[in-house]
Protein backbone atom coordinates (compact mmCIF):
# COMPACT_ATOMS: atom_id res chain seq x y z
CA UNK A 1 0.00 0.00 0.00
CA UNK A 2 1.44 3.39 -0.95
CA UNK A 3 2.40 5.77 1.67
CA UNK A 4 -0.17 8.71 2.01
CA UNK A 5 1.81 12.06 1.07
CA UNK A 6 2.18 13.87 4.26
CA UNK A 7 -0.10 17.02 2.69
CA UNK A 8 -2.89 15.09 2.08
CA UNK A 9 -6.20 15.25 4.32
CA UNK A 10 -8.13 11.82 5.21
CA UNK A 11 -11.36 11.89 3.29
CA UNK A 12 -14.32 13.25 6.31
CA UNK A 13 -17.20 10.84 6.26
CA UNK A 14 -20.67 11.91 6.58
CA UNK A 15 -22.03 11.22 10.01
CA UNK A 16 -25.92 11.78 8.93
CA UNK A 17 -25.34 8.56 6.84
CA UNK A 18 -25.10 6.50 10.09
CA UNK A 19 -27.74 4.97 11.78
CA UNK A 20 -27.86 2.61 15.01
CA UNK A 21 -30.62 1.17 13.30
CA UNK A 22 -28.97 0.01 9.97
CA UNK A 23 -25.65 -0.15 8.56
CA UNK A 24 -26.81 0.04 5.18
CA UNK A 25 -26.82 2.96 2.82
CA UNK A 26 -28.62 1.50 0.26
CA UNK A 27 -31.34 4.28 0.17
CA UNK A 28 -28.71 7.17 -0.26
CA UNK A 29 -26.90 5.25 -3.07
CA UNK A 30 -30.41 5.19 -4.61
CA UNK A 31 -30.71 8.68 -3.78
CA UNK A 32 -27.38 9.56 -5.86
CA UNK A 33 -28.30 7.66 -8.53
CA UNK A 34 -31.52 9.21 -8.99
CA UNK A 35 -29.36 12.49 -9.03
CA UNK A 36 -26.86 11.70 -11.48
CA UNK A 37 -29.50 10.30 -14.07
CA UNK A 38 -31.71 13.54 -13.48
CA UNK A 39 -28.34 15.21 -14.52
CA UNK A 40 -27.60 13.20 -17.40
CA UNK A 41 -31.40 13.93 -18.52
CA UNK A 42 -31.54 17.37 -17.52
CA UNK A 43 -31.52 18.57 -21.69
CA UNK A 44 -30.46 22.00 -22.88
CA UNK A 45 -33.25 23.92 -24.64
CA UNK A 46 -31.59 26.02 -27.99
CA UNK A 47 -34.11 27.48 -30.39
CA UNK A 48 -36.95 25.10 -29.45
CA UNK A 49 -34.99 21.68 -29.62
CA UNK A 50 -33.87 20.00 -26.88
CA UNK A 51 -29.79 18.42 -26.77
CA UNK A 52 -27.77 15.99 -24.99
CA UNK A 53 -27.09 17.16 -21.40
CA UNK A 54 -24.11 15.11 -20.79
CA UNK A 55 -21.03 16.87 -21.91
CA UNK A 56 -23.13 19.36 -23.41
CA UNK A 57 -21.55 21.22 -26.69
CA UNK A 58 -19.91 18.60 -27.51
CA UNK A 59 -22.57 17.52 -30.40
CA UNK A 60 -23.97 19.56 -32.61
CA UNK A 61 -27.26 17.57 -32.95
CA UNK A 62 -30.48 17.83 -31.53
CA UNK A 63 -31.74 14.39 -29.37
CA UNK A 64 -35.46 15.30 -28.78
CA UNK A 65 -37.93 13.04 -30.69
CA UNK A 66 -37.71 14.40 -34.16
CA UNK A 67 -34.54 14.09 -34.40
CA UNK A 68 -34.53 10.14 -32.81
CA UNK A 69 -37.09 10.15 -35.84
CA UNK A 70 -34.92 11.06 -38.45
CA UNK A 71 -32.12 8.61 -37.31
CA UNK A 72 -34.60 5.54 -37.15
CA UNK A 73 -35.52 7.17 -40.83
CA UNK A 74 -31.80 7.02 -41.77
CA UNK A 75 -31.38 3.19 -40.14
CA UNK A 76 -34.12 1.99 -42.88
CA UNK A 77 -32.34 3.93 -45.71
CA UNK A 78 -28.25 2.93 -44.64
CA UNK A 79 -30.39 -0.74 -45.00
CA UNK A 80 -31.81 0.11 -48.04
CA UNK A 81 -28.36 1.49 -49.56
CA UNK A 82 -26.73 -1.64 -48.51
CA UNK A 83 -29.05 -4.16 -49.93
CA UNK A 84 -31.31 -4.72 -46.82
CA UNK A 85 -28.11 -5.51 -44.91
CA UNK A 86 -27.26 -4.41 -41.38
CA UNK A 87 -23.58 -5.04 -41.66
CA UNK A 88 -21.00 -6.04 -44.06
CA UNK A 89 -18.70 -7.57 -42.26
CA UNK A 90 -18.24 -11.33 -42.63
CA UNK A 91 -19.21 -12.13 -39.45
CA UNK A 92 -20.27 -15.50 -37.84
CA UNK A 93 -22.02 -15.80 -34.86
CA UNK A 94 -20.34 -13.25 -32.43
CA UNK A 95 -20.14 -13.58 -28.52
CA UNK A 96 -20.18 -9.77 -27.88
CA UNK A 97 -20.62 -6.98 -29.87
CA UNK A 98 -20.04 -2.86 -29.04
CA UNK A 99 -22.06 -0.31 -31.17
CA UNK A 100 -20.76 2.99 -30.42
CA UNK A 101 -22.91 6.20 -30.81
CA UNK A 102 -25.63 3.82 -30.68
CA UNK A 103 -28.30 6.49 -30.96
CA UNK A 104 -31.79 5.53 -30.69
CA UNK A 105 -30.14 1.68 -30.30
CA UNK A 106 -31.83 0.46 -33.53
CA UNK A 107 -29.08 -1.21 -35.06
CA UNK A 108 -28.28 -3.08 -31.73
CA UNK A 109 -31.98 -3.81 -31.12
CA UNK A 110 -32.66 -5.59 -34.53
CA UNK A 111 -28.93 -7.40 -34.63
CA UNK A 112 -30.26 -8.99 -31.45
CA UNK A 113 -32.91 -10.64 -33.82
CA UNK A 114 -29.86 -12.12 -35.75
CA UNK A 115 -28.32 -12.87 -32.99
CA UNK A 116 -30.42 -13.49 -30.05
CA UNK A 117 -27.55 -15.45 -27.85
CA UNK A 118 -24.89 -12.51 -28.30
CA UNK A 119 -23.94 -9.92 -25.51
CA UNK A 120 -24.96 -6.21 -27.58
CA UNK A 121 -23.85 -3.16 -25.67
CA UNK A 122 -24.75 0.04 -26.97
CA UNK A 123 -23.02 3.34 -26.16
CA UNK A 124 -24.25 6.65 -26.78
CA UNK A 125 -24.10 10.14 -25.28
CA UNK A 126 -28.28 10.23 -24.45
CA UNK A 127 -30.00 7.92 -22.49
CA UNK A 128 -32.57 8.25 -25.85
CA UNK A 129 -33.42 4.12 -25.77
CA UNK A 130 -36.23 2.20 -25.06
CA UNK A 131 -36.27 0.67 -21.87
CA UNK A 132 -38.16 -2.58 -22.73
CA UNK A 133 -34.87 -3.91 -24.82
CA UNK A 134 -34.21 -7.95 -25.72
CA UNK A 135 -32.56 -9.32 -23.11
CA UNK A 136 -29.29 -9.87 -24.74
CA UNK A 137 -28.91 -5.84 -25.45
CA UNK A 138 -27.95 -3.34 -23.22
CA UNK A 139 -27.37 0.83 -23.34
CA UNK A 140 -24.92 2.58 -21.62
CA UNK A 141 -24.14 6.41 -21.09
CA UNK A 142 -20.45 7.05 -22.27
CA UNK A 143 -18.67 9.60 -24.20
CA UNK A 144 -16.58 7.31 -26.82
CA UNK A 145 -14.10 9.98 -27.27
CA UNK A 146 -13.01 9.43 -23.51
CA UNK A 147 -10.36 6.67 -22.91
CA UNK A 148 -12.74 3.09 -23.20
CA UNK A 149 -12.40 1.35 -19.75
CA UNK A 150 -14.49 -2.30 -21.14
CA UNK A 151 -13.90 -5.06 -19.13
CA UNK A 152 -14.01 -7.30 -22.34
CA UNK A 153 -13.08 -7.31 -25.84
CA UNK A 154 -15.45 -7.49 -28.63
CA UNK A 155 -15.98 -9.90 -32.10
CA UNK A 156 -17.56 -7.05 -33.89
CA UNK A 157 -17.46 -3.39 -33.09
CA UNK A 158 -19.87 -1.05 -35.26
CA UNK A 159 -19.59 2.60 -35.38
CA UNK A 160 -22.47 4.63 -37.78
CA UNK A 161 -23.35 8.14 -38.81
CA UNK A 162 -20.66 9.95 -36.71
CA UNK A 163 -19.56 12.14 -39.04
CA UNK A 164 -19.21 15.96 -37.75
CA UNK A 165 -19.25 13.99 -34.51
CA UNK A 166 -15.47 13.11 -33.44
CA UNK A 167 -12.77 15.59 -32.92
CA UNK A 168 -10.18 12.58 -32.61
CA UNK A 169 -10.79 10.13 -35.58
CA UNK A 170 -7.15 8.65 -35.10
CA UNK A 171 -7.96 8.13 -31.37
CA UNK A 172 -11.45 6.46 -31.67
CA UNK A 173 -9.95 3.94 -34.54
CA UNK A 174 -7.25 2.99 -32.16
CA UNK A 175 -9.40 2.28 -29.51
CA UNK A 176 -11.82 0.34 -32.03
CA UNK A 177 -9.18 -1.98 -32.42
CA UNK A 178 -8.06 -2.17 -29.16
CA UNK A 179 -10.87 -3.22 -28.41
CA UNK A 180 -11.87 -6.00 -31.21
CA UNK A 181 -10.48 -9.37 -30.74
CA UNK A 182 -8.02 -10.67 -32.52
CA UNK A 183 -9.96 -12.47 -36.01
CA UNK A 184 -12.95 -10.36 -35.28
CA UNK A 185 -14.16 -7.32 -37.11
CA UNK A 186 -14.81 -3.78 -36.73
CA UNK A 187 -17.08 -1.69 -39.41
CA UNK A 188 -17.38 1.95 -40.08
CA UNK A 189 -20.76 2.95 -42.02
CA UNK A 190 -19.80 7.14 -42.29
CA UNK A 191 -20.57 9.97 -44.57
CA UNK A 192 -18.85 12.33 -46.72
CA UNK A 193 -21.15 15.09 -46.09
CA UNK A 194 -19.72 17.29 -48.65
CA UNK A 195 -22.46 17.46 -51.54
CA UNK A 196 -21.95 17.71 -54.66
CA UNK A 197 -23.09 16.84 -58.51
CA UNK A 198 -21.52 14.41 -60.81
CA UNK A 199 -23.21 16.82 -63.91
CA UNK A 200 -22.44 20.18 -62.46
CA UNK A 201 -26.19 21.21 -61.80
CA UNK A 202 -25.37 21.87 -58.13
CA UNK A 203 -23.65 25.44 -58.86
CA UNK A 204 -21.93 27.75 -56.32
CA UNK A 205 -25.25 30.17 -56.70
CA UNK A 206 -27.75 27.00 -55.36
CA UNK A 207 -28.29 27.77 -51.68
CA UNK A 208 -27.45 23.99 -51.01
CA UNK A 209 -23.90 24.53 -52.26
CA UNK A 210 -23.97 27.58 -49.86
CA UNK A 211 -25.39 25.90 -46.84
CA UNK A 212 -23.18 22.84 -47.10
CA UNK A 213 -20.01 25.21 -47.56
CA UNK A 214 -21.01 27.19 -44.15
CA UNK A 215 -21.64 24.33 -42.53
CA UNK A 216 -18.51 21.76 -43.10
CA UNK A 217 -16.34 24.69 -42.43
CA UNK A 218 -18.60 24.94 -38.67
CA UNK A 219 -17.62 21.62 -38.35
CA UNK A 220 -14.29 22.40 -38.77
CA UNK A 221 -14.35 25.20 -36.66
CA UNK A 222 -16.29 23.48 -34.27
CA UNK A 223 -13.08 20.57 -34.42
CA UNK A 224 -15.23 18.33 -35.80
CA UNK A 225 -14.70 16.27 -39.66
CA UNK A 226 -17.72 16.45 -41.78
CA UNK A 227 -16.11 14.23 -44.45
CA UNK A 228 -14.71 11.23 -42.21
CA UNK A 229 -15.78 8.45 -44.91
CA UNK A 230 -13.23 8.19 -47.32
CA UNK A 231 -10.22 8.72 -44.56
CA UNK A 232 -11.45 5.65 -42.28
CA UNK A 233 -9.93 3.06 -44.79
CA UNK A 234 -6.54 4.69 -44.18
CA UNK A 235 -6.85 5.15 -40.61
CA UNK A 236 -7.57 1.55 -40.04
CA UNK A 237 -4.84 0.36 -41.51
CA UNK A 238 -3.17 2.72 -39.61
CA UNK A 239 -4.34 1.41 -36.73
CA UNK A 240 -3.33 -1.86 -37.58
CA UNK A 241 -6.29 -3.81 -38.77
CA UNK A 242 -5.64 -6.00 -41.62
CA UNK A 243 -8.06 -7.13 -45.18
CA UNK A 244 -9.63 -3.60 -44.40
CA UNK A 245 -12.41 -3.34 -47.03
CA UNK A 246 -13.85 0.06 -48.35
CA UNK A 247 -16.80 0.75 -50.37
CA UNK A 248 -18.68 3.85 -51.69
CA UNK A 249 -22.05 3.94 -52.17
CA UNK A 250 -23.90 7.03 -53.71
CA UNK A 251 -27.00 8.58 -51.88
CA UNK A 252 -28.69 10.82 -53.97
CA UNK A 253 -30.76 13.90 -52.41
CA UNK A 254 -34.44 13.29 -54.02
CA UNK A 255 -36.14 10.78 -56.15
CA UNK A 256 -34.12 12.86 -59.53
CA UNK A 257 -32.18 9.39 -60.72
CA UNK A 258 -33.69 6.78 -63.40
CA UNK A 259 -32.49 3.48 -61.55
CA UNK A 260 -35.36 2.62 -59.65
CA UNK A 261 -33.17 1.36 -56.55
CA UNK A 262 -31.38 4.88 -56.64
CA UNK A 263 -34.42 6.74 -57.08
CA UNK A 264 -35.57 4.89 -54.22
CA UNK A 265 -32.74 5.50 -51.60
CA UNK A 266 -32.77 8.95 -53.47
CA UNK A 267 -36.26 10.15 -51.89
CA UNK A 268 -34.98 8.27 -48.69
CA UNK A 269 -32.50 10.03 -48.20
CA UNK A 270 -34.63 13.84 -49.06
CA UNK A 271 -36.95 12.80 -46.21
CA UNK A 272 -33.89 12.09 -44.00
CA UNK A 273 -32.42 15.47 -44.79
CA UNK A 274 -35.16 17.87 -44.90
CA UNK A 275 -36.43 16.31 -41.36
CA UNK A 276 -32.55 16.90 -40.21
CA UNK A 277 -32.25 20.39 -41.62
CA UNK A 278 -33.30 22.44 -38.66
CA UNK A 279 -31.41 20.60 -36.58
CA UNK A 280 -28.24 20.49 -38.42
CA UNK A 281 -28.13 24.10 -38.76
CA UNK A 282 -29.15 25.64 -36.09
CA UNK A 283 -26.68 25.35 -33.30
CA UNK A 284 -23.77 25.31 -35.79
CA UNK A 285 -24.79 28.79 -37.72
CA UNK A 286 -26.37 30.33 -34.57
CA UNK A 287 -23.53 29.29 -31.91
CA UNK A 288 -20.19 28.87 -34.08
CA UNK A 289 -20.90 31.26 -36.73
CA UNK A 290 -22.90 33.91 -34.93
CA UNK A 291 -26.18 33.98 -37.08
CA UNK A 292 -29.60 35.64 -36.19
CA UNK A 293 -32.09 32.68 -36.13
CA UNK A 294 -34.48 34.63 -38.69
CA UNK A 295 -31.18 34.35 -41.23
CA UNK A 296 -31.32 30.79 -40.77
CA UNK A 297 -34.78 29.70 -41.17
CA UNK A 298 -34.54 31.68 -44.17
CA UNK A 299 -31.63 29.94 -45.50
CA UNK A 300 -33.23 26.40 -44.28
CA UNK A 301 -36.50 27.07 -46.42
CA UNK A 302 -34.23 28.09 -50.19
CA UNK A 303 -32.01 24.57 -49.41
CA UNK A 304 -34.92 22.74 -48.89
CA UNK A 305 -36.61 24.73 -52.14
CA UNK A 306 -33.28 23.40 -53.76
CA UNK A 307 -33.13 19.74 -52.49
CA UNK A 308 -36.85 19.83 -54.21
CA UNK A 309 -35.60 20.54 -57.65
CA UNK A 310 -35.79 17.96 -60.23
CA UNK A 311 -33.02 19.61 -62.38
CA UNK A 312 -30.18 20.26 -59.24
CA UNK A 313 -28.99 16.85 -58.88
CA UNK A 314 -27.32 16.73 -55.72
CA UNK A 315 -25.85 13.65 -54.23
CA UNK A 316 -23.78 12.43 -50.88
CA UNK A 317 -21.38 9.67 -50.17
CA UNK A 318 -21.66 6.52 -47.70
């Protein structure tokens, strides 16, 4: 046992915690408990949507019910994109798997049905789950940016849609494979959030091109990489996985494309966006770039005019 420096106090306990009558202090550890979880759910208020409480500023994203909305909304269409496929990954039949920014816990919730004797932990900054979860799934509170303290490696660890979301993509990979087993598998499903046209109708004059310029460079500002997807490949090998696979799949913003599964994903992904808009904006141009809120609804309602146009044919990456 080390030596207690000479300066340092002995920690005073709290004599209204004893009590002839019982030696337990059961009831105030429920009482703390209750505290700390009114904390964590005690949500910020900006501009009429509510955000994260826990390390507050640290996400730019709303997580009142609208916005859980639009990421359940995204799960379908990341599904769709892929071919009705959850994961890519060729996977057997995992003991334990992590999903990180876990969200609304969809993903974890409906591998369980795949899965129903694996171990699925779910991490996210909002305690935004259902409580009534399979038994095999569980939700914690964590900030996956802070060092990972897990008591257990992991077969499969799956991190989604946390673009404009890290400030330390190096980190977080190096911790994803820290904590993967050796022969399992870790997946990445990201954005490129920088939009763009493969025919040049999205022009620097479209309000989209101007409200995707002010907002990636927020993000930047902010610390935070709106354009994560194409970098992951190299940071995993950085990292030190090995057979790290990378695919690009196109998501275009409306129903605009002839190919019936792109036109699909297409209006998908329009539905996704213009239910995200408001919240993707807002706290970036009002908070990092000093805005009036009037300017921004304003801008919100010519991108979505633009996102509506059959002749701008604006796209993202996944």
């Amino acid at each position: 046992m080390a030596d207690v420096p000479a300066t340092a106090q002995n920690i005073e306990a709290d004599p209204d915690l004893y009590d002839a009558s019982d030696s337990s202090i059961g009831d105030d550890v429920s009482t703390y408990t209750a505290s700390i979880t009114s904390s964590i759910e005690r949500y910020p208020i900006e501009n009429g949507r509510r955000y994260h409480a826990f390390k507050d500023g640290s996400y730019i994203m709303p997580n009142d019910e609208s916005e859980q909305d639009r990421l359940d909304l995204s799960h379908q269409m990341f599904k769709l994109t892929m071919g009705n496929k959850l994961y890519l990954a060729p996977i057997d039949i995992p003991a334990r798997i992590l999903d990180i920014g876990t969200g609304t816990g969809i993903w974890a919730i409906e591998m369980s049905d795949e899965f129903p004797d694996t171990e699925i932990l779910g991490t996210d900054l909002s305690p935004t789950q259902p409580t009534w979860v399979p038994v095999n799934v569980k939700f914690e509170v964590d900030d996956l940016e802070d060092d990972w303290t897990f008591q257990h490696q992991f077969d499969f660890v799956h991190c989604r849609y946390l673009a404009a979301a890290i400030s330390d993509w190096e980190k977080l990979v190096r911790q994803c494979f820290e904590a993967t087993k050796p022969g399992g598998y870790t997946e990445f499903q990201d954005y490129n959030l920088r939009i763009y046209s493969e025919d040049e109708s999205v022009t620097s004059e479209h309000a989209v091109r101007k409200w995707n310029d002010l907002g990636c460079g927020a993000c930047r500002s902010f610390g935070k990489d709106p354009e994560p997807g194409p970098k992951i490949q190299g940071w995993m090998k950085d990292a030190g996985f090995v057979d790290v696979y990378h695919e690009r799949f196109r998501l275009p913003i409306g129903p605009w494309p002839k190919d019936k599964h792109l036109k699909t994903v297409g209006a998908w992904n329009l539905v996704t966006l213009e239910d995200g808009l408001e919240g993707m904006t807002l706290r970036l141009l009002t908070q990092v770039l000093g805005w009036r809120l009037e300017e921004v609804h304003v801008l919100i309602a010519k991108v979505r005019k633009d996102f509506r146009d059959p002749k701008i044919h604006a796209q993202l990456d996944l």
